[in-house]
Protein backbone atom coordinates (compact mmCIF):
# COMPACT_ATOMS: atom_id res chain seq x y z
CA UNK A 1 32.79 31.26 27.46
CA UNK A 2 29.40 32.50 25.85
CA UNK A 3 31.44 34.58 23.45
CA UNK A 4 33.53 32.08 22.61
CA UNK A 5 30.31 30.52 21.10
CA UNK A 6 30.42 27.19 23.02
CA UNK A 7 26.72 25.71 23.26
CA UNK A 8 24.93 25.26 26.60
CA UNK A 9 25.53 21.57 26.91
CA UNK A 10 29.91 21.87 25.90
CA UNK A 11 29.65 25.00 28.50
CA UNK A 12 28.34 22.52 31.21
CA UNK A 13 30.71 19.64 30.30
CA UNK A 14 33.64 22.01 30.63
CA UNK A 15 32.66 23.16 34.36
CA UNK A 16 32.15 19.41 35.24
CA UNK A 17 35.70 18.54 34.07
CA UNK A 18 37.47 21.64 35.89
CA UNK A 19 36.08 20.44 39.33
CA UNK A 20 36.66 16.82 38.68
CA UNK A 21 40.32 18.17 37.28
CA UNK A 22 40.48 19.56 40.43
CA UNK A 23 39.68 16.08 42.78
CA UNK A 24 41.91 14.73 40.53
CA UNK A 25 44.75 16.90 41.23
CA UNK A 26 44.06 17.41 45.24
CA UNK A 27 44.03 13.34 45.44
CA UNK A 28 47.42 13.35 44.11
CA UNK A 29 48.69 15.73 46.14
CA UNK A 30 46.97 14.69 49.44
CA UNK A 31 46.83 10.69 48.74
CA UNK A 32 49.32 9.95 46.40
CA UNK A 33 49.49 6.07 48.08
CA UNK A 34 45.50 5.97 47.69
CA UNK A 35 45.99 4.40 44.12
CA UNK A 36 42.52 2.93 43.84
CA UNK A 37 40.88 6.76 44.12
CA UNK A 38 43.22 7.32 41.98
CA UNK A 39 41.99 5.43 39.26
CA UNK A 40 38.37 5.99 40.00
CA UNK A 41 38.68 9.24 39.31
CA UNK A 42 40.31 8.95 36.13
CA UNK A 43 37.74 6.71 35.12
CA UNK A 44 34.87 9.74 36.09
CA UNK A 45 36.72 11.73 33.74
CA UNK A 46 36.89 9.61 30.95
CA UNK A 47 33.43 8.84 30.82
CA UNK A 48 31.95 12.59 31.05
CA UNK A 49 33.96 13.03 28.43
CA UNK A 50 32.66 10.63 26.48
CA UNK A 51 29.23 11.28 27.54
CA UNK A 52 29.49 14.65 26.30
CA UNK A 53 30.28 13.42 22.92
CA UNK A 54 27.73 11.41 22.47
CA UNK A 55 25.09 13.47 23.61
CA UNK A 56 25.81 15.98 21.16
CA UNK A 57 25.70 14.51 17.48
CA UNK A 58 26.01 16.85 14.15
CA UNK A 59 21.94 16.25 13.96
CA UNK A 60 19.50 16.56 16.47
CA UNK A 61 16.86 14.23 16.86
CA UNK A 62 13.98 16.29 17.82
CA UNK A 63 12.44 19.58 17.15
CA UNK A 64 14.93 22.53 18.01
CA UNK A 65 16.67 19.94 20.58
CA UNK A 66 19.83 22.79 20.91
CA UNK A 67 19.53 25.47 22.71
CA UNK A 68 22.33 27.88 20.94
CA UNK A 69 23.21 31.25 20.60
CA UNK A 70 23.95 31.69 17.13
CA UNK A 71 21.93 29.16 15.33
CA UNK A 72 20.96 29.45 12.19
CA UNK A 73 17.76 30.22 10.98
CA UNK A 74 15.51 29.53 8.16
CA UNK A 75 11.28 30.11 7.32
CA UNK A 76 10.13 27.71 4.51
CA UNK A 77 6.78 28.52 2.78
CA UNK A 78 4.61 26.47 0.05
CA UNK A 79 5.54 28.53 -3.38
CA UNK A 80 3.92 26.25 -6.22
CA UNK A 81 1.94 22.43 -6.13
CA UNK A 82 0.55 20.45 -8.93
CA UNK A 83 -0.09 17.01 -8.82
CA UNK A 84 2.89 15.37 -8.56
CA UNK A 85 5.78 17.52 -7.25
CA UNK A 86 6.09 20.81 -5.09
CA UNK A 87 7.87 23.86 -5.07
CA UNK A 88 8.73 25.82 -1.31
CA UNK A 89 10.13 29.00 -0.75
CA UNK A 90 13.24 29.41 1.28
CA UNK A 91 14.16 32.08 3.41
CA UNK A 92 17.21 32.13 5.57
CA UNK A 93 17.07 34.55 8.53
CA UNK A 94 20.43 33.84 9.73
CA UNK A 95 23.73 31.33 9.44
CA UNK A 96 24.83 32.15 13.19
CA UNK A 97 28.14 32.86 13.79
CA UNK A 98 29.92 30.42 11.59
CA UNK A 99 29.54 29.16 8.09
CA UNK A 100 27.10 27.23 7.12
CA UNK A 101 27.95 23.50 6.31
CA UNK A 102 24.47 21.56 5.86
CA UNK A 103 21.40 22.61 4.60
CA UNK A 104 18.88 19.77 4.00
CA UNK A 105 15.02 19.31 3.54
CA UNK A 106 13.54 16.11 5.28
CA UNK A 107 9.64 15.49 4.23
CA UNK A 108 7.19 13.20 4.97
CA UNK A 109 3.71 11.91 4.45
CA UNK A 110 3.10 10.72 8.37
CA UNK A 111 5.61 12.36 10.64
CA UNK A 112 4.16 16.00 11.37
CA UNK A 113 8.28 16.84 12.25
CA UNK A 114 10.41 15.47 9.60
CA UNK A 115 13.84 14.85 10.78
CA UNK A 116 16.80 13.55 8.63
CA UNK A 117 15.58 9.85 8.95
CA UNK A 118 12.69 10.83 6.61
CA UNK A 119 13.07 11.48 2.88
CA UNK A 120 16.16 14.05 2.94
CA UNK A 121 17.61 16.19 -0.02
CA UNK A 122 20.88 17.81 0.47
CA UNK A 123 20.32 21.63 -0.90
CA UNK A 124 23.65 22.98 0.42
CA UNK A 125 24.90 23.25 -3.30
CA UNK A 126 21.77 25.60 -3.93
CA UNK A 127 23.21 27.79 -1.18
CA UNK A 128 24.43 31.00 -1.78
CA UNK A 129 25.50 33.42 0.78
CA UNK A 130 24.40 36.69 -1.03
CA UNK A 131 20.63 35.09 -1.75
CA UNK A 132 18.39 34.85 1.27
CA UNK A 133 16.18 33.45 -0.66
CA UNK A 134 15.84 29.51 -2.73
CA UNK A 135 13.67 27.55 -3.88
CA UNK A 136 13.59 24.01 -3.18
CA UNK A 137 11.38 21.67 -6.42
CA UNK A 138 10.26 18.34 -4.57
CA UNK A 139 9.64 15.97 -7.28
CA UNK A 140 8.20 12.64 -7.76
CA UNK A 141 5.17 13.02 -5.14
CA UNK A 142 1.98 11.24 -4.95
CA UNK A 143 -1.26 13.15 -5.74
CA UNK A 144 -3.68 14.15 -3.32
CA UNK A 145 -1.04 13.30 -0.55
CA UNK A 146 -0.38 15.40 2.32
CA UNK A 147 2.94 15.51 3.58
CA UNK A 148 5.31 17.69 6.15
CA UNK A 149 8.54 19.46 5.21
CA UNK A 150 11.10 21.14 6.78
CA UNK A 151 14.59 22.30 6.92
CA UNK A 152 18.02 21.55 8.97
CA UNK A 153 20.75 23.95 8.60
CA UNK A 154 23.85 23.79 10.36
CA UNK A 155 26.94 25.65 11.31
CA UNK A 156 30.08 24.72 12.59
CA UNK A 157 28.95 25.32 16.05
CA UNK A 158 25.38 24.40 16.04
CA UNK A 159 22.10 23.21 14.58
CA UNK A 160 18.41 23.40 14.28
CA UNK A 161 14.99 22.54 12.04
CA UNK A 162 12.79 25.13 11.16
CA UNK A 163 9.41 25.22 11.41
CA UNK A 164 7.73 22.46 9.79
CA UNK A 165 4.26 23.24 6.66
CA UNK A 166 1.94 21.15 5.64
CA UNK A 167 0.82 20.83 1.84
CA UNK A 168 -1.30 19.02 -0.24
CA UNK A 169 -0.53 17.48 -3.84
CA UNK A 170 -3.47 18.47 -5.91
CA UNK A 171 -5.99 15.69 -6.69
CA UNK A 172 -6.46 14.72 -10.59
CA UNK A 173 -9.68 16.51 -11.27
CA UNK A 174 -10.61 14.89 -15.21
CA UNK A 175 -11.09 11.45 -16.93
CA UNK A 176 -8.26 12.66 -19.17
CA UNK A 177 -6.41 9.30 -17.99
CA UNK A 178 -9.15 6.85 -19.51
CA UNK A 179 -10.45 6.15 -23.14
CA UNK A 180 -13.65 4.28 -23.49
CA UNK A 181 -12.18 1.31 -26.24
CA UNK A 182 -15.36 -1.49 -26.47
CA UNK A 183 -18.33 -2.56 -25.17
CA UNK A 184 -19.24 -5.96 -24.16
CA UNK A 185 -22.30 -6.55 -26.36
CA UNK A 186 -24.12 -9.29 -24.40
CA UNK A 187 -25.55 -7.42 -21.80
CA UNK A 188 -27.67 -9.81 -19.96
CA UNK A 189 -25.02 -11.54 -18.87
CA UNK A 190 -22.09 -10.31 -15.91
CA UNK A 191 -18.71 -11.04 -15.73
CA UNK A 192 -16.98 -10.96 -12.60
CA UNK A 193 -13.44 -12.94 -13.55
CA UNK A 194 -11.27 -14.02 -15.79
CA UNK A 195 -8.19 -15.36 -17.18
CA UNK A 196 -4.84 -13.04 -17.52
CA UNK A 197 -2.52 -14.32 -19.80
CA UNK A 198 0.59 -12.33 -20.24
CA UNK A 199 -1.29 -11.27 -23.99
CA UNK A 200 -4.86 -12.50 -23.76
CA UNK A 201 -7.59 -11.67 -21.84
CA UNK A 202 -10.55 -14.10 -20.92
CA UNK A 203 -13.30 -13.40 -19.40
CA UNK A 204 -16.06 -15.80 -17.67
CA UNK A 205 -20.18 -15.06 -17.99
CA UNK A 206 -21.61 -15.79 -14.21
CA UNK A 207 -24.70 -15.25 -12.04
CA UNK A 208 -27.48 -15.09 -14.27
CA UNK A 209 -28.68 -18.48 -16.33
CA UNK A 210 -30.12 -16.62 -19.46
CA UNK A 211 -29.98 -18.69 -22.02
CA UNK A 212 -26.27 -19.32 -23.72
CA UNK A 213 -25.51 -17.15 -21.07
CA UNK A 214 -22.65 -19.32 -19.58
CA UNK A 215 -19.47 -18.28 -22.37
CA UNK A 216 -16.31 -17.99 -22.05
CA UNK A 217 -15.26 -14.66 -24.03
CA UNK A 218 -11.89 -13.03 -25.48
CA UNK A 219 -11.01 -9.42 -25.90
CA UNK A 220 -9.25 -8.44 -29.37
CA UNK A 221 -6.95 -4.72 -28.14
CA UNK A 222 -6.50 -4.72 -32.47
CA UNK A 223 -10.03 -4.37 -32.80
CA UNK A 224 -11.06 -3.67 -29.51
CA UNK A 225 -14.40 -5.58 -29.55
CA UNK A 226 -15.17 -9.52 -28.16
CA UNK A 227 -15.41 -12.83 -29.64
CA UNK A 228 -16.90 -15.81 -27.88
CA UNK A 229 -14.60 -18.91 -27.24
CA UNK A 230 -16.43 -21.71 -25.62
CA UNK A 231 -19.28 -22.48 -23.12
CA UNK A 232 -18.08 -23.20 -19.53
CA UNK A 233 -18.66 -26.78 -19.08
CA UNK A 234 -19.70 -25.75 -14.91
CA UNK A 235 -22.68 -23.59 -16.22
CA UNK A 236 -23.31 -20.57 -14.06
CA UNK A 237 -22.41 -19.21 -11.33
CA UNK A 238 -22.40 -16.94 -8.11
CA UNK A 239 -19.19 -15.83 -7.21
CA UNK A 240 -16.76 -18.10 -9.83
CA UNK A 241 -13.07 -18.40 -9.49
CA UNK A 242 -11.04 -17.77 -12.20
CA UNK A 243 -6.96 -17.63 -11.82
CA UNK A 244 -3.72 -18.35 -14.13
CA UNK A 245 -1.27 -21.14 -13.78
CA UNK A 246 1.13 -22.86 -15.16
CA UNK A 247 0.82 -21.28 -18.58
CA UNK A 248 -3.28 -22.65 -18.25
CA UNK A 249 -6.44 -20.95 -16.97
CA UNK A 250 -7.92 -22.47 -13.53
CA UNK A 251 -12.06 -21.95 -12.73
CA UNK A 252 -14.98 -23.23 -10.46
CA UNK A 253 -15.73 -23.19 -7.32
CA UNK A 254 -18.57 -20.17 -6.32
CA UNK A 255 -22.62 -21.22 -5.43
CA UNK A 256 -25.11 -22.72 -7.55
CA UNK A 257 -28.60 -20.38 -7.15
CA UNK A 258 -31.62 -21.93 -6.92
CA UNK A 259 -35.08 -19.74 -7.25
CA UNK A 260 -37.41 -21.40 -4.71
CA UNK A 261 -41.36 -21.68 -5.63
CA UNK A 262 -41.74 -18.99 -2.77
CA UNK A 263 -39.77 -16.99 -4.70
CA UNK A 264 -36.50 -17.24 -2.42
CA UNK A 265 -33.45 -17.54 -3.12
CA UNK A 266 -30.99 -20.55 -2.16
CA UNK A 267 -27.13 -20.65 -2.74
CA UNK A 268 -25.04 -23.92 -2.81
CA UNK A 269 -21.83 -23.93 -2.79
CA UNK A 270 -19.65 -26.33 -5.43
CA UNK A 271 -16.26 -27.92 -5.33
CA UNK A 272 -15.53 -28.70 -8.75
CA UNK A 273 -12.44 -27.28 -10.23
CA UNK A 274 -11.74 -27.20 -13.99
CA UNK A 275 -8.55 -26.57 -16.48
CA UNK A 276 -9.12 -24.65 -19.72
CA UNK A 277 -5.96 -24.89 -22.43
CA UNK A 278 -5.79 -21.40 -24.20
CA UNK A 279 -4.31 -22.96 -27.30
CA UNK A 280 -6.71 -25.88 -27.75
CA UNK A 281 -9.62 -23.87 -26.26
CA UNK A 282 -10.51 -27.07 -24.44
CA UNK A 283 -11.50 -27.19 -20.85
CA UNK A 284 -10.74 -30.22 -18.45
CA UNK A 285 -11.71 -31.77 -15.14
CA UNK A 286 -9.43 -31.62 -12.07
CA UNK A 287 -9.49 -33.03 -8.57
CA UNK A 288 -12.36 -31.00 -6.51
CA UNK A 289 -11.11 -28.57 -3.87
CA UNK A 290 -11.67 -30.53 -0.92
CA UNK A 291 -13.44 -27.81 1.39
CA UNK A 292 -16.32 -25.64 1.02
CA UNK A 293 -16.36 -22.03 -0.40
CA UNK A 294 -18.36 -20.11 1.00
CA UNK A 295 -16.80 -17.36 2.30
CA UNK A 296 -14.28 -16.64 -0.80
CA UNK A 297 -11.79 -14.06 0.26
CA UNK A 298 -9.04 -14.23 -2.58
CA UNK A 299 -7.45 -16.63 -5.08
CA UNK A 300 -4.06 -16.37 -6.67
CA UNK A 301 -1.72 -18.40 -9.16
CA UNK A 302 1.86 -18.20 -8.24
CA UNK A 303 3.95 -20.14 -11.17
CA UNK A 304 2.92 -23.36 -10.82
CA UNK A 305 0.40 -23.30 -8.50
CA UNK A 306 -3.07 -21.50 -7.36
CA UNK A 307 -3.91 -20.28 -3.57
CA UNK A 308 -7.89 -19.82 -2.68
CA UNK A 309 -8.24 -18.12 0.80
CA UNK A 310 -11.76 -19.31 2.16
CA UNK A 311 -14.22 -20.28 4.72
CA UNK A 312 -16.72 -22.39 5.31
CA UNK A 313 -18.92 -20.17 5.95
CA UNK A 314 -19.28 -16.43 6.85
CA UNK A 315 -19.58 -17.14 10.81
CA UNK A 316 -16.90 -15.36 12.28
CA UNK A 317 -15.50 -18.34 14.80
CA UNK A 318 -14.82 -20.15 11.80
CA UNK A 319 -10.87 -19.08 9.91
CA UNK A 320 -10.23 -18.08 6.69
CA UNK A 321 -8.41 -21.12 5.32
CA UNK A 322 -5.56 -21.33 2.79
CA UNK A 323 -5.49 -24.44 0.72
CA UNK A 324 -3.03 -24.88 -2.13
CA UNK A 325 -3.27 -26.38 -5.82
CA UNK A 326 -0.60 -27.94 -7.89
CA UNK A 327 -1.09 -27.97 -11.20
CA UNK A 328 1.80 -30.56 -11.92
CA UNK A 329 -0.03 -32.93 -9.71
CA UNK A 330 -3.61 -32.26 -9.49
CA UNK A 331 -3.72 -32.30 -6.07
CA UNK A 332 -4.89 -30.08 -2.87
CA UNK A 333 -3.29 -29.39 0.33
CA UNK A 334 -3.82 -27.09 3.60
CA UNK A 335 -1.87 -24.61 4.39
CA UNK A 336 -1.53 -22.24 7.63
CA UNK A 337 -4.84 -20.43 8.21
CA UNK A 338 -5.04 -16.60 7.32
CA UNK A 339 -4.18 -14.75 10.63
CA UNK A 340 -5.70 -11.74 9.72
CA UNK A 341 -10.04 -10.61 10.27
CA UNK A 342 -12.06 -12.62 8.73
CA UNK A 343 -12.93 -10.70 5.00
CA UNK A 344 -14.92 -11.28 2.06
CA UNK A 345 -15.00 -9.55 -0.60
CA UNK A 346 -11.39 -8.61 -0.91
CA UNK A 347 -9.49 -7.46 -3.71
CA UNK A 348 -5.65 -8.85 -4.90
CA UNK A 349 -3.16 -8.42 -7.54
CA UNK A 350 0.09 -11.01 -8.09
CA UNK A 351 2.93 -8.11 -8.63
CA UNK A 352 6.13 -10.21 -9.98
CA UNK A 353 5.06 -13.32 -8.11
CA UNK A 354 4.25 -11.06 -4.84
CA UNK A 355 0.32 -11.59 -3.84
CA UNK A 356 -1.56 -8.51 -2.16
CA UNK A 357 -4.91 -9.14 -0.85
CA UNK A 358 -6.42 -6.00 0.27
CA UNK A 359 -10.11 -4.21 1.55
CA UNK A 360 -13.14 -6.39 2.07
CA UNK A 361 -15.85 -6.36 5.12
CA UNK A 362 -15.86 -8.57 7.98
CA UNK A 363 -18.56 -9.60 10.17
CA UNK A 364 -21.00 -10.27 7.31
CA UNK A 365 -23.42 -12.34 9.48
CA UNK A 366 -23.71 -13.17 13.27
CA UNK A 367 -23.61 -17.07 14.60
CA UNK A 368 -26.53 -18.71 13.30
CA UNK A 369 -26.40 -16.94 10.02
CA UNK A 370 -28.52 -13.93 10.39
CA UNK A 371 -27.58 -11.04 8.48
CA UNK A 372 -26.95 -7.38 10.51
CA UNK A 373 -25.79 -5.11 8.24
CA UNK A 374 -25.47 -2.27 10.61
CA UNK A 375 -22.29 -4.68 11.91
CA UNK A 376 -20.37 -4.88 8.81
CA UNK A 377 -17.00 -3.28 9.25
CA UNK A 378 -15.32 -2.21 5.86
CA UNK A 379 -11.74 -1.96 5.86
CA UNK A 380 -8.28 -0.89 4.68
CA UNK A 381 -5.77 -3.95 5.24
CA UNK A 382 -3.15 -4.97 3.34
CA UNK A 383 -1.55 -8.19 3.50
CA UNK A 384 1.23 -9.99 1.35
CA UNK A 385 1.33 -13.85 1.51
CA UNK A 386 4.97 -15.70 0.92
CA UNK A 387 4.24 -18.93 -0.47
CA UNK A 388 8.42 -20.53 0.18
CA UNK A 389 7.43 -19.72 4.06
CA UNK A 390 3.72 -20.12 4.27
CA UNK A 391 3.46 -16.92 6.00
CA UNK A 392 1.69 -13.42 5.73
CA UNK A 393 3.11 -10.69 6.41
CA UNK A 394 0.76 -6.99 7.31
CA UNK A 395 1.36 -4.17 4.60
CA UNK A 396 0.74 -0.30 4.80
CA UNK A 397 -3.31 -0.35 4.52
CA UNK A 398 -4.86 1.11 1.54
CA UNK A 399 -5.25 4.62 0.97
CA UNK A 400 -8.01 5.38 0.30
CA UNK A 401 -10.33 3.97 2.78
CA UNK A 402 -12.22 0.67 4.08
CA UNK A 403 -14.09 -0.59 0.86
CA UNK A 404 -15.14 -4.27 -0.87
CA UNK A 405 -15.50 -5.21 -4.40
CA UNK A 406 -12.53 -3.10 -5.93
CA UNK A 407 -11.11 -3.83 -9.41
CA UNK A 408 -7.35 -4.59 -9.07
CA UNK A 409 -4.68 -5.77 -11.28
CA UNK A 410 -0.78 -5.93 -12.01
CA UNK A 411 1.38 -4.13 -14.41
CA UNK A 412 5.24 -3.29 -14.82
CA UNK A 413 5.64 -3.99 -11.22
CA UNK A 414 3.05 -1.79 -9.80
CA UNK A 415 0.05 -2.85 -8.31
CA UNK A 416 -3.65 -0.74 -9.72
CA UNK A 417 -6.90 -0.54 -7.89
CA UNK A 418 -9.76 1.40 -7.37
CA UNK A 419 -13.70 2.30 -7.30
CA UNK A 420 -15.63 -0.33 -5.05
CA UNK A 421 -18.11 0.55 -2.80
CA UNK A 422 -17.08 2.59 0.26
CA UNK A 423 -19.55 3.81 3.13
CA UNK A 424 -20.14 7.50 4.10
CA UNK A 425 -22.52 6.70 7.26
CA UNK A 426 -23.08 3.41 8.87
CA UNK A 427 -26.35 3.22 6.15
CA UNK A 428 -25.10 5.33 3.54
CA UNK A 429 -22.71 3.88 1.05
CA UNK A 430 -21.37 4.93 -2.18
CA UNK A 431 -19.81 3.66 -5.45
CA UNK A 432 -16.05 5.14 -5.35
CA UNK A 433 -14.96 6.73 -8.58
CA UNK A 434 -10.88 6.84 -7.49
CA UNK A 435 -7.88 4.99 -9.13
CA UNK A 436 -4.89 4.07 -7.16
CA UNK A 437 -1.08 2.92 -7.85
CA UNK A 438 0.65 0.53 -5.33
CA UNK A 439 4.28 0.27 -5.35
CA UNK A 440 5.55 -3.01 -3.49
CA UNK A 441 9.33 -1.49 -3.43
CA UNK A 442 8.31 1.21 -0.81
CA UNK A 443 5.17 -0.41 0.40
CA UNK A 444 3.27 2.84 -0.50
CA UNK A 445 -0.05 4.17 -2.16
CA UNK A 446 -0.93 6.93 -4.76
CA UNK A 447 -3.46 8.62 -5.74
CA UNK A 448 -3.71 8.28 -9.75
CA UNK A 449 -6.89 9.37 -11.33
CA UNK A 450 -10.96 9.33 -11.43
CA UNK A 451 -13.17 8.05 -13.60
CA UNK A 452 -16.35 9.98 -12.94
CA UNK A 453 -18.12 8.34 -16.20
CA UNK A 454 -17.77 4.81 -14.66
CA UNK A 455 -21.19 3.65 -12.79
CA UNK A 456 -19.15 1.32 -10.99
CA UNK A 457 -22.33 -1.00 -11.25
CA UNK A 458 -20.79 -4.88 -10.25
CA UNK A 459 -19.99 -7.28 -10.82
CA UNK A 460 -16.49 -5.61 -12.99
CA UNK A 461 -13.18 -7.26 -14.67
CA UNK A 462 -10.20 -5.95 -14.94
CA UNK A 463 -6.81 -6.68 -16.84
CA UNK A 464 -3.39 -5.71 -17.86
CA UNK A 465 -2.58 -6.46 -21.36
CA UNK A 466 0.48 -5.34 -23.63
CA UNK A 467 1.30 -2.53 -21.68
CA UNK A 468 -1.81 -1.16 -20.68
CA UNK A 469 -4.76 -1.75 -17.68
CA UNK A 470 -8.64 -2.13 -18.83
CA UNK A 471 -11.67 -1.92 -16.81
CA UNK A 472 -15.21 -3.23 -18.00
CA UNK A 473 -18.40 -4.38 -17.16
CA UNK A 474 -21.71 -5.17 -19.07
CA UNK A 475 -23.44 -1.63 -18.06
CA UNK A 476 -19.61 0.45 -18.63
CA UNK A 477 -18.20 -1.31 -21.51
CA UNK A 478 -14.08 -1.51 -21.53
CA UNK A 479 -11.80 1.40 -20.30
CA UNK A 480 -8.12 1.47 -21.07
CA UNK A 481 -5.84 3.32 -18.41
CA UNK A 482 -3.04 5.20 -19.69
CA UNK A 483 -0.44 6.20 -16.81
């Protein structure tokens, strides 16, 4: 039988099925009348066989699950990487004692065993039975990524993986993926938001009450420079919203600061909510939000209507709530709260009417509104909201770490974000220099670029217009990203 070159598991089936052949025959020879043992033992018969099918499919589901004689074998090695794709070096030991019929590498990022539920590419074509040697080109990979690859070959008889590597896309190393364009030339003013029509970009002066210091401003891509617009008709402010709707532009909301004579500073959060028309450059008054702001974590336009994900305050009893505007009819309502931690600080991109709000810290401040910063947890999550069901759903966390105060925006159905400020130590932070891709189709993140000439200094904007993603800030100027 072990020449014959039946596996282990067939050679144990078949010795199972002679003795129950044998019952079987003995009962009808001694009890022919005995129908009923009979049929039970028919019935045993059936089902070993069938067990024995089923227990041995054409691919194993674990690492070297057969134990043949005769497998084949294969060694795979890393050959070549760059920053998107891979090359590994083939060798094949040994087909066994058949042909082989399947040769396939599975890969991926998070299983340390790839098996043929992973990403798979059939390489049998590449086979040829005078080469012991291939290489196999993995294309399409996400920079500084790690990820697991390795091989099943297969025989007529039998089966098995090979051992599984480890490599690591290399990480983009330049600015060569960024041109400084503009500068924004009032520089003692911030801006922290703006308006993102699908081909003009404003942006909204806030925080510091210099004089004329409350504009509304427009970038020019022909000319790459500014031109002022309007004043904002809600002066200054900490923290503004600013979101698209509807064809118009939607702001407010954010705190009020007030220097004390002490020299303290006081924050007062505001309801108002205001319209601007791009075309008339005029901006109007709407119905106030009716709920306070202070712990902003996101806010969204969806067609129609705008989503602002808040709190109350930073307290961590009290939920992020979801409240709901609609533009057609100027009025509020309150949706299911946020089921996720409580965060501040996030970051979120619409991607073809999908919203992603991402990062942030929780536990800003304990009950009673004293600040520990030694307790402020900085993380990774991902969430999508669906507006038809009211629901949000968790998403593959970001990449590249726990961080608040990223720059993120939209284009071609990708989702961009990056930099931020991203703790080393529990005291130690720094000001993150990366650039990331998110694709909703396969819920993943990539590694892009760095900008190592960006301070990263906040407040930033960002913005996708005709075909390409900017950056800016008063201290950076404007930064167009070229994929």
């Amino acid at each position: 039988l072990r020449n014959s070159g039946l596996d282990s598991l067939k050679m144990k089936a078949f010795f199972v099925n002679l003795v129950y052949l044998h019952y079987f025959c003995s009962s009808i020879n001694r009890k022919k009348r005995n129908m009923k043992i009979l049929h039970y033992r028919v019935f045993l018969f059936l089902i070993i066989n069938w067990g024995c099918i089923v227990a041995d499919p054409d691919i194993p589901e674990g690492y070297n699950s057969y134990e043949k004689g005769g497998e084949p074998e294969a060694h795979i090695n890393v050959w070549e990487l760059s920053q998107y794709s891979a090359v590994l070096k083939i060798n094949i030991a040994s087909v066994g004692n058949r042909k082989l019929t399947q040769l396939r590498a599975c890969y991926s990022e998070t299983n340390p065993l790839p098996d043929t539920t992973d990403w798979v590419r059939d390489i049998y074509l590449q086979y040829k039975p005078d080469h012991e040697e291939l290489l196999l080109s993995l294309p399409d990979l996400e920079p500084a990524t790690n990820y697991y690859c390795r091989l099943y070959l297969a025989n007529s008889d039998s089966g098995s993986y090979t051992n599984s590597v480890v490599f690591s896309t290399k990480a983009p190393s330049d600015d060569s993926s960024w041109e400084k364009v503009a500068s924004i030339p009032w520089i003692e003013e911030q801006y922290a938001c703006g308006f993102n029509f699908a081909d003009r970009y404003f942006a909204l002066s806030s925080l510091y009450p210099v004089e004329g210091g409350n504009k509304l401003i427009e970038y020019l891509p022909e000319a790459d420079e500014w031109v002022k617009r309007s004043v904002l008709p809600f002066g200054c402010r900490v923290g503004p919203v600013a979101v698209v709707a509807g064809g118009k532009g939607y702001a407010g909301l954010g705190d009020i600061e007030v220097i004390t004579e002490d020299g303290s500073h006081r924050y007062y959060s505001q309801q108002d909510w205001w319209c601007y028309d791009p075309e008339t450059n005029e901006w109007e008054r709407k119905a106030d939000i009716p709920a306070r702001t202070t712990g902003m974590m996101a806010a969204f336009g969806i067609e129609e209507k705008v989503y602002v994900v808040t709190s109350t305050d930073y307290w961590n009893s009290t939920p992020m709530q979801v409240w709901e505007y609609d533009t057609r009819s100027d009025a509020w309502s309150r949706k299911r709260n946020f089921p996720g931690d409580k965060l501040q600080r996030a970051s979120s991109f619409v991607i073809g009417g999908r919203p992603f709000v991402f990062t942030g810290i929780t536990n800003r401040m304990e009950e009673g509104g004293n600040v520990d910063d030694n307790k402020v947890e900085y993380t990774s999550c991902m969430w999508e909201y669906e507006a038809n069901t009211d629901t949000w759903h968790r998403r593959v966390d970001f990449k590249g770490g726990g961080r608040e105060r990223m720059v993120a925006v939209a284009l071609d159905g990708k989702g961009y974000a990056g930099f931020g400020v991203q703790p080393v130590t529990e005291t130690y932070l720094i000001r993150a220099v990366d650039w990331w891709c998110y694709d909703p189709d396969t819920d993943r993140w990539g590694r892009r670029s760095v900008l190592t000439d960006w301070f990263n200094i906040r407040p930033s904007i960002s913005f996708a217009l005709r075909g390409h993603v900017y950056i800016g800030s008063i201290y950076d100027g404007v930064w167009k990203y070229v994929e």
